[in-house]
C-alpha atoms as a PDB file:
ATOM      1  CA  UNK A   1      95.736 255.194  64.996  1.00  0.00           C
ATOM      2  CA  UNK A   2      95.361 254.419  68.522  1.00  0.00           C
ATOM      3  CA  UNK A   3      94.546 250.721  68.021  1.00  0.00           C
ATOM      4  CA  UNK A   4      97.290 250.682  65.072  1.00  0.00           C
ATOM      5  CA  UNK A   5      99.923 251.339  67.763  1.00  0.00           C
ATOM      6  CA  UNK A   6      98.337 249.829  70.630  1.00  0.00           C
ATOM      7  CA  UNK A   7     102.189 248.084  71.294  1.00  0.00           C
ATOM      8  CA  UNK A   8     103.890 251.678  71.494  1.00  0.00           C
ATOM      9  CA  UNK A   9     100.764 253.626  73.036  1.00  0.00           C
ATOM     10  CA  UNK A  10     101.027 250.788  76.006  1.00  0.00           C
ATOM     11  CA  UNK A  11     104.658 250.988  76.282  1.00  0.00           C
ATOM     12  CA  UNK A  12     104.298 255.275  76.846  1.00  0.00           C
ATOM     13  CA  UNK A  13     101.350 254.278  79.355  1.00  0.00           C
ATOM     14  CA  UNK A  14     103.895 252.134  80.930  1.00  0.00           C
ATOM     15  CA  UNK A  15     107.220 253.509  80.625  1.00  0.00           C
ATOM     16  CA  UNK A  16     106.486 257.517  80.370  1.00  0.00           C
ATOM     17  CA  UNK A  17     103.177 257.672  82.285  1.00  0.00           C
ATOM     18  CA  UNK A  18     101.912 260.803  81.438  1.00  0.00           C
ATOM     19  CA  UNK A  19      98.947 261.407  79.357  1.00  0.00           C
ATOM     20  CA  UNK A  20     100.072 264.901  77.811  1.00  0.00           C
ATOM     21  CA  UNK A  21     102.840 262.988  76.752  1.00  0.00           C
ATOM     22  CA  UNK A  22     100.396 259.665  75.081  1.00  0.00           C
ATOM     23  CA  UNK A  23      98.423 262.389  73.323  1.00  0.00           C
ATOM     24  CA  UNK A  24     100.925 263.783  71.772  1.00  0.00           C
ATOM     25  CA  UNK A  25     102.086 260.583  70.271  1.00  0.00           C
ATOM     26  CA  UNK A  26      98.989 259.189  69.504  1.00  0.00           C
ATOM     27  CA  UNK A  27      98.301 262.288  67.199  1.00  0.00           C
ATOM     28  CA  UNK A  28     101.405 263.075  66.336  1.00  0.00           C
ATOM     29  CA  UNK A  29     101.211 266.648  67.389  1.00  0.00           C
ATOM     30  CA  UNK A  30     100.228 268.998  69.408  1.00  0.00           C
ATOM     31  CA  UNK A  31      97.855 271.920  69.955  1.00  0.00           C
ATOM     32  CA  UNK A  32      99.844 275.610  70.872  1.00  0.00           C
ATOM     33  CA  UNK A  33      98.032 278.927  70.826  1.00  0.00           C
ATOM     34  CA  UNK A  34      95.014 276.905  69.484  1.00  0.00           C
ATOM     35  CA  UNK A  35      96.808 275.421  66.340  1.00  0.00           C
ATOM     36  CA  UNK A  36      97.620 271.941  65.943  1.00  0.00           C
ATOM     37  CA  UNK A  37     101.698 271.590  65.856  1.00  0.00           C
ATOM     38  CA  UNK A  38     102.303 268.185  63.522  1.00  0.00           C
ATOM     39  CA  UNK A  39     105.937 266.876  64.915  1.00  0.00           C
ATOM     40  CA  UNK A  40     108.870 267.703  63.627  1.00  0.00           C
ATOM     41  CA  UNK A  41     112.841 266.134  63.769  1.00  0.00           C
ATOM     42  CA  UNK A  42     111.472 264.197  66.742  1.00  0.00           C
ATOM     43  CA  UNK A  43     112.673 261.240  68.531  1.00  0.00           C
ATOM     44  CA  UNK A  44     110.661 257.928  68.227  1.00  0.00           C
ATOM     45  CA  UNK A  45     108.325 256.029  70.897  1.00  0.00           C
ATOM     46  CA  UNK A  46     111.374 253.642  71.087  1.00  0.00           C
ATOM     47  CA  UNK A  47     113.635 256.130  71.611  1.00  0.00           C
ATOM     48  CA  UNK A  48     111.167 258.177  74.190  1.00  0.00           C
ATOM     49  CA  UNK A  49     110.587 255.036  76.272  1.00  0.00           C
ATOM     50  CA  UNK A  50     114.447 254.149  76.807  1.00  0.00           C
ATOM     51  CA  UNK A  51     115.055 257.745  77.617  1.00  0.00           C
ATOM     52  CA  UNK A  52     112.249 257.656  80.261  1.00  0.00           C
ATOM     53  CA  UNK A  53     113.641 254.408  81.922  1.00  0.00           C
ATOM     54  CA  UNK A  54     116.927 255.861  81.564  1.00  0.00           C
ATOM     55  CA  UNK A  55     116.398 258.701  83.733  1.00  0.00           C
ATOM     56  CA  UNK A  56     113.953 257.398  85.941  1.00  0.00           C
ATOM     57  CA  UNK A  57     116.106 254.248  87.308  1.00  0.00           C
ATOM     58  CA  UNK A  58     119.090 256.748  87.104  1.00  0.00           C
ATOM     59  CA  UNK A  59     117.181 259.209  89.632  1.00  0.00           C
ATOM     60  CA  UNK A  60     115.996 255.922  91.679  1.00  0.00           C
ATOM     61  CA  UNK A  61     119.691 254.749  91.982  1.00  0.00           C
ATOM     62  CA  UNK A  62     122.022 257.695  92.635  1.00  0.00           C
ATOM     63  CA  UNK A  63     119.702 260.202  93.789  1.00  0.00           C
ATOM     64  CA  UNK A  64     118.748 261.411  96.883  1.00  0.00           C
ATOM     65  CA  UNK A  65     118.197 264.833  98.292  1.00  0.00           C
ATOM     66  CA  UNK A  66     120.779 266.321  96.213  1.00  0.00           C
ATOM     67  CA  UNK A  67     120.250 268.798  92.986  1.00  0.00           C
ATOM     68  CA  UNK A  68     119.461 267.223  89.407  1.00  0.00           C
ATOM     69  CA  UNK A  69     120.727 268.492  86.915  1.00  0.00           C
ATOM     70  CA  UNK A  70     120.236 267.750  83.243  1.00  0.00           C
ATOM     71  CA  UNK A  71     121.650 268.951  79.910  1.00  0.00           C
ATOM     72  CA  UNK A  72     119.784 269.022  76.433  1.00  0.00           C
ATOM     73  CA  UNK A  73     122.032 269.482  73.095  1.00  0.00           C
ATOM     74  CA  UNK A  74     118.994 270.282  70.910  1.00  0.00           C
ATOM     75  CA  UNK A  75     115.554 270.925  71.497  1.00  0.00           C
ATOM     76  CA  UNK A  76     113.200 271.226  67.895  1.00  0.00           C
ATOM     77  CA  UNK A  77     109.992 271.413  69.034  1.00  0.00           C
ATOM     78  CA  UNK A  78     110.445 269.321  72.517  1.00  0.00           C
ATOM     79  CA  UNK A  79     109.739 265.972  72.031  1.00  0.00           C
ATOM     80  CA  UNK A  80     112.499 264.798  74.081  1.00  0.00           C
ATOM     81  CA  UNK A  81     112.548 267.314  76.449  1.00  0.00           C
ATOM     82  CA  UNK A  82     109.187 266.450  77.508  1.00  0.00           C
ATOM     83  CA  UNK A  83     110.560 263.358  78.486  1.00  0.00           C
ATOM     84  CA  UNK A  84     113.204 264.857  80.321  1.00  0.00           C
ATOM     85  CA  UNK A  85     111.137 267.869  81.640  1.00  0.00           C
ATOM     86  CA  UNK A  86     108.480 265.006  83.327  1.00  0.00           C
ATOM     87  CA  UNK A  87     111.334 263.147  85.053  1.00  0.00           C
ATOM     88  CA  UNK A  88     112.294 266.017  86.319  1.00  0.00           C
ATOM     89  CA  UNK A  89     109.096 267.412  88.269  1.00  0.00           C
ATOM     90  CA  UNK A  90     108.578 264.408  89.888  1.00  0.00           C
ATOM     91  CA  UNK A  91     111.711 264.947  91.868  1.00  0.00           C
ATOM     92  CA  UNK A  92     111.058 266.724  94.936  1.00  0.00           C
ATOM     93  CA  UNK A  93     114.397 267.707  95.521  1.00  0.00           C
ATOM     94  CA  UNK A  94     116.408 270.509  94.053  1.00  0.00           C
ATOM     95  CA  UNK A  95     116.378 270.127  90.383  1.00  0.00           C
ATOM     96  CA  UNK A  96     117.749 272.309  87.299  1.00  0.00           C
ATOM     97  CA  UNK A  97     117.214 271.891  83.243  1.00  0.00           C
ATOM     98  CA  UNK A  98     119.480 273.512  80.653  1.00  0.00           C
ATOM     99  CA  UNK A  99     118.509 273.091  76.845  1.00  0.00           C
ATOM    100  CA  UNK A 100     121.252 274.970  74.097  1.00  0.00           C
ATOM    101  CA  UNK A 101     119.705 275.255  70.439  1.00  0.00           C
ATOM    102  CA  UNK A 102     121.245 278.306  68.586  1.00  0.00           C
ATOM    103  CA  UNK A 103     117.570 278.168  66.271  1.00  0.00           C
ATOM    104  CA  UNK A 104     115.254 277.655  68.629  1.00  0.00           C
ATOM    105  CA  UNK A 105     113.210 281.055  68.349  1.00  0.00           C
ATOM    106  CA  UNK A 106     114.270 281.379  64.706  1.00  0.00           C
ATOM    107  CA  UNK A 107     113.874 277.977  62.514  1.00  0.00           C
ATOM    108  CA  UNK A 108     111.486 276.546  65.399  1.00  0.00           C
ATOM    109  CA  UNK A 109     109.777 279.609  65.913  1.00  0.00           C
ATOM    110  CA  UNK A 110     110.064 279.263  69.919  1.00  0.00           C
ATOM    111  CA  UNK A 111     107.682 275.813  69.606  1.00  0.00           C
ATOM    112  CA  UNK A 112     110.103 274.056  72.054  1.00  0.00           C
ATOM    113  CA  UNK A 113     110.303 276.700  74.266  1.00  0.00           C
ATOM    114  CA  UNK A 114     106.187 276.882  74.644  1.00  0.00           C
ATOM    115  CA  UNK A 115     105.466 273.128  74.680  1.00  0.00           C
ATOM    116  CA  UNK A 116     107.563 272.717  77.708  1.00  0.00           C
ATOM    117  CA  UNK A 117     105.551 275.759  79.485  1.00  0.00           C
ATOM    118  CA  UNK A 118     102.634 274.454  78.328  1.00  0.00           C
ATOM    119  CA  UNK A 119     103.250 271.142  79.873  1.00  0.00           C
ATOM    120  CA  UNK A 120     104.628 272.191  83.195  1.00  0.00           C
ATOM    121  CA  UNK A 121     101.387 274.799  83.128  1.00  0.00           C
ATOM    122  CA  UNK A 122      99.759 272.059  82.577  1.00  0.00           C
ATOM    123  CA  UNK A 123     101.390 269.514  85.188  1.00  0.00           C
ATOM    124  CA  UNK A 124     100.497 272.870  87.561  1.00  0.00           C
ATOM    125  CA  UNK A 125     104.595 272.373  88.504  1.00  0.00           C
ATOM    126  CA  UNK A 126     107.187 274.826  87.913  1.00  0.00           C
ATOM    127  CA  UNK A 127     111.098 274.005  86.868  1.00  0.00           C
ATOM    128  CA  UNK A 128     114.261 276.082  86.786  1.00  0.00           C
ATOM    129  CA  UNK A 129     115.238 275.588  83.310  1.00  0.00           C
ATOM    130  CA  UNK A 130     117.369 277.502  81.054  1.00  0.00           C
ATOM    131  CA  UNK A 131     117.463 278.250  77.670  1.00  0.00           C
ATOM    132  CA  UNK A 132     120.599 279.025  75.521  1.00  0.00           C
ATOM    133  CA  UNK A 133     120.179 280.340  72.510  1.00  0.00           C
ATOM    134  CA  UNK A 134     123.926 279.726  71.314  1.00  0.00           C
ATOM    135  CA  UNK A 135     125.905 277.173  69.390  1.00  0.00           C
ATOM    136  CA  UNK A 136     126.751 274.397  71.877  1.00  0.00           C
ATOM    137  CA  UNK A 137     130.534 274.371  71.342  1.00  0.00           C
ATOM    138  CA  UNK A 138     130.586 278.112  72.467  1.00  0.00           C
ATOM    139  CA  UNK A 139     128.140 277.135  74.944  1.00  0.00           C
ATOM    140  CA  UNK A 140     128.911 274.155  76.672  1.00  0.00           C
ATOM    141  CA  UNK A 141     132.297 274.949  77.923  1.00  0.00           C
ATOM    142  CA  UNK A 142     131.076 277.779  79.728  1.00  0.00           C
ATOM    143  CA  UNK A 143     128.415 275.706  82.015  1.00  0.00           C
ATOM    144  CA  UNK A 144     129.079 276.105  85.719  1.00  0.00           C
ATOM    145  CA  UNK A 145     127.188 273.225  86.770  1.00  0.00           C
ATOM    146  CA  UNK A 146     128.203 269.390  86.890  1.00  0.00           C
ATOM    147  CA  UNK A 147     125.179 267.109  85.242  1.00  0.00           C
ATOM    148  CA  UNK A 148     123.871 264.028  85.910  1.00  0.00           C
ATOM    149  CA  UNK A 149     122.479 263.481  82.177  1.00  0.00           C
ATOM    150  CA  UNK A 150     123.705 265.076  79.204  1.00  0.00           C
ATOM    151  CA  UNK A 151     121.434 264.227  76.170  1.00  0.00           C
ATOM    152  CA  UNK A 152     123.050 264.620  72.444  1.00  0.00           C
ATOM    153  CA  UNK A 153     120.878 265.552  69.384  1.00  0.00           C
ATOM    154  CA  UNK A 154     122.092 268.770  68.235  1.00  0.00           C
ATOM    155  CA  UNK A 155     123.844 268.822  64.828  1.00  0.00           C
ATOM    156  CA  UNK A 156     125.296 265.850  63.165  1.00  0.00           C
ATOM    157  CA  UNK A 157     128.211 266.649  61.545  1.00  0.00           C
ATOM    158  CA  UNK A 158     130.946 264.351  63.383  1.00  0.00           C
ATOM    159  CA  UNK A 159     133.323 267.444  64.284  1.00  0.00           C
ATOM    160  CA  UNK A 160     130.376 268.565  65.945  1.00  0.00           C
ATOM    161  CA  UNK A 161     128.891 265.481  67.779  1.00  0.00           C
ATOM    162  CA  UNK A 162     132.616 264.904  69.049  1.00  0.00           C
ATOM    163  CA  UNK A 163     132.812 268.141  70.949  1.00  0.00           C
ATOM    164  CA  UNK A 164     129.170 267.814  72.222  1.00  0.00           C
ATOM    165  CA  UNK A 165     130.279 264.304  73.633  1.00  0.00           C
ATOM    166  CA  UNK A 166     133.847 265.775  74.999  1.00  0.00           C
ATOM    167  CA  UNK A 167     132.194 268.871  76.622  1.00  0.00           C
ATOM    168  CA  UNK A 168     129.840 265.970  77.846  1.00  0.00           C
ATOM    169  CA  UNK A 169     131.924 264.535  79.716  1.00  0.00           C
ATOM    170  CA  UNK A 170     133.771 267.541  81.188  1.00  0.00           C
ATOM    171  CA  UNK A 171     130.798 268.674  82.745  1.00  0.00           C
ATOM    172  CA  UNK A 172     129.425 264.651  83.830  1.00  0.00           C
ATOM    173  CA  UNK A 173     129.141 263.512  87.337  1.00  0.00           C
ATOM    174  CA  UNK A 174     130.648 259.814  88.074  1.00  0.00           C
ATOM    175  CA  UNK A 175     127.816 257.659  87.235  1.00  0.00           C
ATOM    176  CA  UNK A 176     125.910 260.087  84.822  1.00  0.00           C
ATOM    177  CA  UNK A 177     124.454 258.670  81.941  1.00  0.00           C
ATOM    178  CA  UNK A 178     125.054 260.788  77.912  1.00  0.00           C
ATOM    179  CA  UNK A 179     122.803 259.821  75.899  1.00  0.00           C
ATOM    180  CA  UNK A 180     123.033 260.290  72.114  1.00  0.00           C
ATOM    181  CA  UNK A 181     120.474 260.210  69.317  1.00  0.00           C
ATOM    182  CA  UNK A 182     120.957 259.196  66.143  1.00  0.00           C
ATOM    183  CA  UNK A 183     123.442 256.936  66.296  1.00  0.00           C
ATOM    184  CA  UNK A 184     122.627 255.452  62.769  1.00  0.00           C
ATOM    185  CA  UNK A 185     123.725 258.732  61.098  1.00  0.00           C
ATOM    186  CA  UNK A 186     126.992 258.762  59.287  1.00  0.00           C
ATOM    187  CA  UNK A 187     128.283 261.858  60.597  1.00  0.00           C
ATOM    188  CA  UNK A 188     127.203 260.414  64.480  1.00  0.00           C
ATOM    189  CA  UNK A 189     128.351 257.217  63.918  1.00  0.00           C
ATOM    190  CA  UNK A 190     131.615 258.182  63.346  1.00  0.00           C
ATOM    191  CA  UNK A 191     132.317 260.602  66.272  1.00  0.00           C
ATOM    192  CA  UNK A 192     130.771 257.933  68.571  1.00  0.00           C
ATOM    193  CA  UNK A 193     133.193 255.814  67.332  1.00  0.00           C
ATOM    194  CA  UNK A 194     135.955 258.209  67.952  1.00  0.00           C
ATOM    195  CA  UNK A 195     134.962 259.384  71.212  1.00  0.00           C
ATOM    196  CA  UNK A 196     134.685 255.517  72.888  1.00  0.00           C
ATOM    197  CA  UNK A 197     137.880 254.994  71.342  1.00  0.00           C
ATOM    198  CA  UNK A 198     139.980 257.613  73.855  1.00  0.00           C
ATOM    199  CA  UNK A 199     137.106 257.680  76.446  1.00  0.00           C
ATOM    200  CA  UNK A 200     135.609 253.916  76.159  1.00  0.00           C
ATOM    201  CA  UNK A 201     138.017 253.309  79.292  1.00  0.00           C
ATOM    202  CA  UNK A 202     136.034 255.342  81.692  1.00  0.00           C
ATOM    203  CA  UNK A 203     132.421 254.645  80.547  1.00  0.00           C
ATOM    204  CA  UNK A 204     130.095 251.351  80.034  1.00  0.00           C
ATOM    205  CA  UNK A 205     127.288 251.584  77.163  1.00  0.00           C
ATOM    206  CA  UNK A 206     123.904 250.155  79.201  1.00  0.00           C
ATOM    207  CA  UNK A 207     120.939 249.418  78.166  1.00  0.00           C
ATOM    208  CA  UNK A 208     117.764 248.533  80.417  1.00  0.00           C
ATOM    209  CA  UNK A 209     116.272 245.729  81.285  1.00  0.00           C
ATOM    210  CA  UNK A 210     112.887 246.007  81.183  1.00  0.00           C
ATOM    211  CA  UNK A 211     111.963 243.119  83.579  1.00  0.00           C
ATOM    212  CA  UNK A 212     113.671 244.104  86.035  1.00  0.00           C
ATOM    213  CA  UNK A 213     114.103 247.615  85.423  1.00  0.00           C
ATOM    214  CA  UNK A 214     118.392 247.772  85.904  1.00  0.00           C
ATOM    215  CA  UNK A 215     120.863 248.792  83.461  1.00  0.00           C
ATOM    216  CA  UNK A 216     122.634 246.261  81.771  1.00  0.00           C
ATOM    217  CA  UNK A 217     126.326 246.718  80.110  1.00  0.00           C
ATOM    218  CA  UNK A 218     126.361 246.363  76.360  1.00  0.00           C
ATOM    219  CA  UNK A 219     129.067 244.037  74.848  1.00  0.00           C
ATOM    220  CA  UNK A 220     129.871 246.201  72.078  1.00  0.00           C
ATOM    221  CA  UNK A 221     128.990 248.885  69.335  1.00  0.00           C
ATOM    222  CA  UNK A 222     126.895 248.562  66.247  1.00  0.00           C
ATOM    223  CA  UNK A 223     125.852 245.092  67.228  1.00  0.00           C
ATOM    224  CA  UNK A 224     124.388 243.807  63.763  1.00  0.00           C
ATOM    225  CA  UNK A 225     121.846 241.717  66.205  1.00  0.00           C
ATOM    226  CA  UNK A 226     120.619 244.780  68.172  1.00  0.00           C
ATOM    227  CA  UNK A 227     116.819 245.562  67.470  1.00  0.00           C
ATOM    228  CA  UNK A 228     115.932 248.601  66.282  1.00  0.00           C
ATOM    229  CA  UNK A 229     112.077 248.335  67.810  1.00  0.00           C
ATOM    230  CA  UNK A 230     113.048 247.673  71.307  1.00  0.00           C
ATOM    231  CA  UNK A 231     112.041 249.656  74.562  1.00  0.00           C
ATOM    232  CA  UNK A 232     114.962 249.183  76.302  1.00  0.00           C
ATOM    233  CA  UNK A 233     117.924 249.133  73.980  1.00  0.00           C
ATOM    234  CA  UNK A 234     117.036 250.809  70.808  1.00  0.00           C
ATOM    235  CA  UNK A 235     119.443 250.548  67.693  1.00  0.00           C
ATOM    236  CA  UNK A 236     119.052 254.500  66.886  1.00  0.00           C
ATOM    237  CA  UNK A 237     120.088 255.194  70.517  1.00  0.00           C
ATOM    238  CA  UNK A 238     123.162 254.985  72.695  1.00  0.00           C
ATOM    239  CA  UNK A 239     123.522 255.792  76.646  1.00  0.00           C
ATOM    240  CA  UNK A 240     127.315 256.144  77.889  1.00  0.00           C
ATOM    241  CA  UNK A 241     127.725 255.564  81.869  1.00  0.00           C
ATOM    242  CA  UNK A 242     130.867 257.507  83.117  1.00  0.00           C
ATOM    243  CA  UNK A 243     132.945 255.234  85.231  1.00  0.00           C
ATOM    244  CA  UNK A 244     135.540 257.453  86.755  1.00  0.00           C
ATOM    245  CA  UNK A 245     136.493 261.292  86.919  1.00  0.00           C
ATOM    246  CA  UNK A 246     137.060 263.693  84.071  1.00  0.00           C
ATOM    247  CA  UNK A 247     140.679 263.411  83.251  1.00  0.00           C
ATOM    248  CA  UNK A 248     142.949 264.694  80.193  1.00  0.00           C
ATOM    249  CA  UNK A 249     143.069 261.406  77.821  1.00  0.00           C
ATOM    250  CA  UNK A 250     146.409 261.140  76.982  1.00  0.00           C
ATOM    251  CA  UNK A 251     146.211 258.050  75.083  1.00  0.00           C
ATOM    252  CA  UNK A 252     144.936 259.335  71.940  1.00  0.00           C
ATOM    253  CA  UNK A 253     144.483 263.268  70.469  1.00  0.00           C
ATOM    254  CA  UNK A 254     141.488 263.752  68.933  1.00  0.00           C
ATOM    255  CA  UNK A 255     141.356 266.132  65.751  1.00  0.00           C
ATOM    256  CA  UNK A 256     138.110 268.616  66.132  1.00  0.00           C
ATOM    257  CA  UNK A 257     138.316 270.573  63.238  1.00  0.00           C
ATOM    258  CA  UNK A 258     135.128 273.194  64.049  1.00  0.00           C
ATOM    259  CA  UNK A 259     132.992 273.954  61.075  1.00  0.00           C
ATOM    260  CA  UNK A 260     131.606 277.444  59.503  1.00  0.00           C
ATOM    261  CA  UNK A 261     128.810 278.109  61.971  1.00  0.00           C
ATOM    262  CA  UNK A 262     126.148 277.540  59.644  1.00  0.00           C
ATOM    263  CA  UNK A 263     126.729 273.645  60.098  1.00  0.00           C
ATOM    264  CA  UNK A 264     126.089 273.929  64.042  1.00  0.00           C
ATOM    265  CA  UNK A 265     122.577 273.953  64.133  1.00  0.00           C
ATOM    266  CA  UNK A 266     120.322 271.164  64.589  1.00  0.00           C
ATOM    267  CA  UNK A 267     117.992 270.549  61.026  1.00  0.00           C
ATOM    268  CA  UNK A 268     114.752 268.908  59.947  1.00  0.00           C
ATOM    269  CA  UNK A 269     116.462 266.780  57.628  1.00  0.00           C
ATOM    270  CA  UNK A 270     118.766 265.683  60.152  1.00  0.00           C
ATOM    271  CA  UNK A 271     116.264 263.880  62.119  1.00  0.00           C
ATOM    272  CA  UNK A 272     114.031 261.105  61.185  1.00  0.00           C
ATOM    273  CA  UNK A 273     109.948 261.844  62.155  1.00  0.00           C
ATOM    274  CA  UNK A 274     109.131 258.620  63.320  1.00  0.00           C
ATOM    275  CA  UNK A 275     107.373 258.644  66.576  1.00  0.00           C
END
């Protein structure tokens, strides 16, 4: 396998550097409690690489000595949080992680929740991270903290994805990236397209350039021409920059009609295994 995906294996090398991290894609698993963990409703090497350079050139850019902060909307079994969670460490500065999945010790039997204390036990580093067990619409508006980077892959249903993107931004710095996941997805696709319509004012969508490692503003949405297999600007992924404060948008009310609470959970067969 590893000479199959030599490409993708190089890009993690390059773009993730971590070898916990490369082993876990190369076999797509993981070992916990001595039993090998095959991945599940994970994010793709695509997808892992642009969130890497994402965060890393963010932290380069507008960090300094103050905190970090970072918000996950679903966590599975923690693909994506490892990604987050190895950004994070290497930040010698003040630095906090909160994660909200309402399943996470019940449909994902706590795997999330161990593979990111096995890696930091493994990294030897420790992290003040937090997780909720809750839905995120009851959750999110209760956060204290302001975030740098909110990352989006809880549930899909677009009444749903709207309020995760709205809370987003309520509790986004100026400058902070959200980043969303499955932006291919019917029910995503159409609260993304909602949300940029009242809020597209105050952010950019970027992408990065991997030559010279900057973000880049993205002409539009759903570009028919955008590849899906690309490091730097994946088709499956979207990252929002906020451009100014957090302000009522008066220009157009959007309609978030909550679902039963059985729809607010992040599924399996809501994600595509593809890593």
């Amino acid at each position: 396998m590893e000479k199959k995906y030599k490409l993708e294996l190089d890009a993690v090398d390059k773009y993730i550097n971590n070898k916990y991290i490369h082993d876990i894609i190369r076999d797509y698993g993981f070992k916990l409690d001595g039993e090998f963990i095959p991945l599940n409703s994970n994010i793709n090497v695509y997808e892992a690489c642009f969130i890497s350079l994402l965060t890393n050139i963010y932290i380069k850019k507008y960090k300094t000595k103050n905190t970090l902060n970072i918000l996950e909307v679903g966590l599975a079994y923690g693909t994506s949080a490892l990604i987050l969670v190895n950004a994070l460490i290497q930040y010698k500065h003040p630095k906090n992680y909160t994660v909200i999945d309402p399943n996470q010790s019940t449909q994902w039997k706590s795997i999330g929740h161990k593979n990111i204390e096995q890696f930091l036990g493994h990294m030897h580093k420790k992290l003040n991270y937090e997780l909720l067990e809750k839905f995120s619409t009851d959750a999110m508006p209760k956060l204290r903290k302001k975030y740098d980077i909110s990352f989006v892959d809880g549930a899909h249903e677009e009444e749903i994805v709207i309020q995760d993107l709205i809370n987003s931004d309520k509790k986004l710095v100026v400058n902070g990236l959200i980043i969303v996941d499955d932006v291919l997805h019917a029910g995503v696709k159409r609260a993304v397209n909602t949300f940029w319509k009242s809020y597209g004012k105050k952010y950019r969508r970027i992408y990065v350039d991997t030559i010279d490692f900057s973000f880049r503003e993205a002409p539009t949405l759903y570009n028919p021409i955008d590849v899906k297999k690309s490091f730097g600007n994946p088709n499956t992924m979207y990252c929002f920059q906020k451009l100014v404060s957090s302000e009522p948008v008066k220009s157009r009310k959007i309609k978030t009609k909550i679902k039963s609470s059985s729809s607010r959970s992040r599924s399996s067969s809501s994600k595509r295994s593809n890593i």
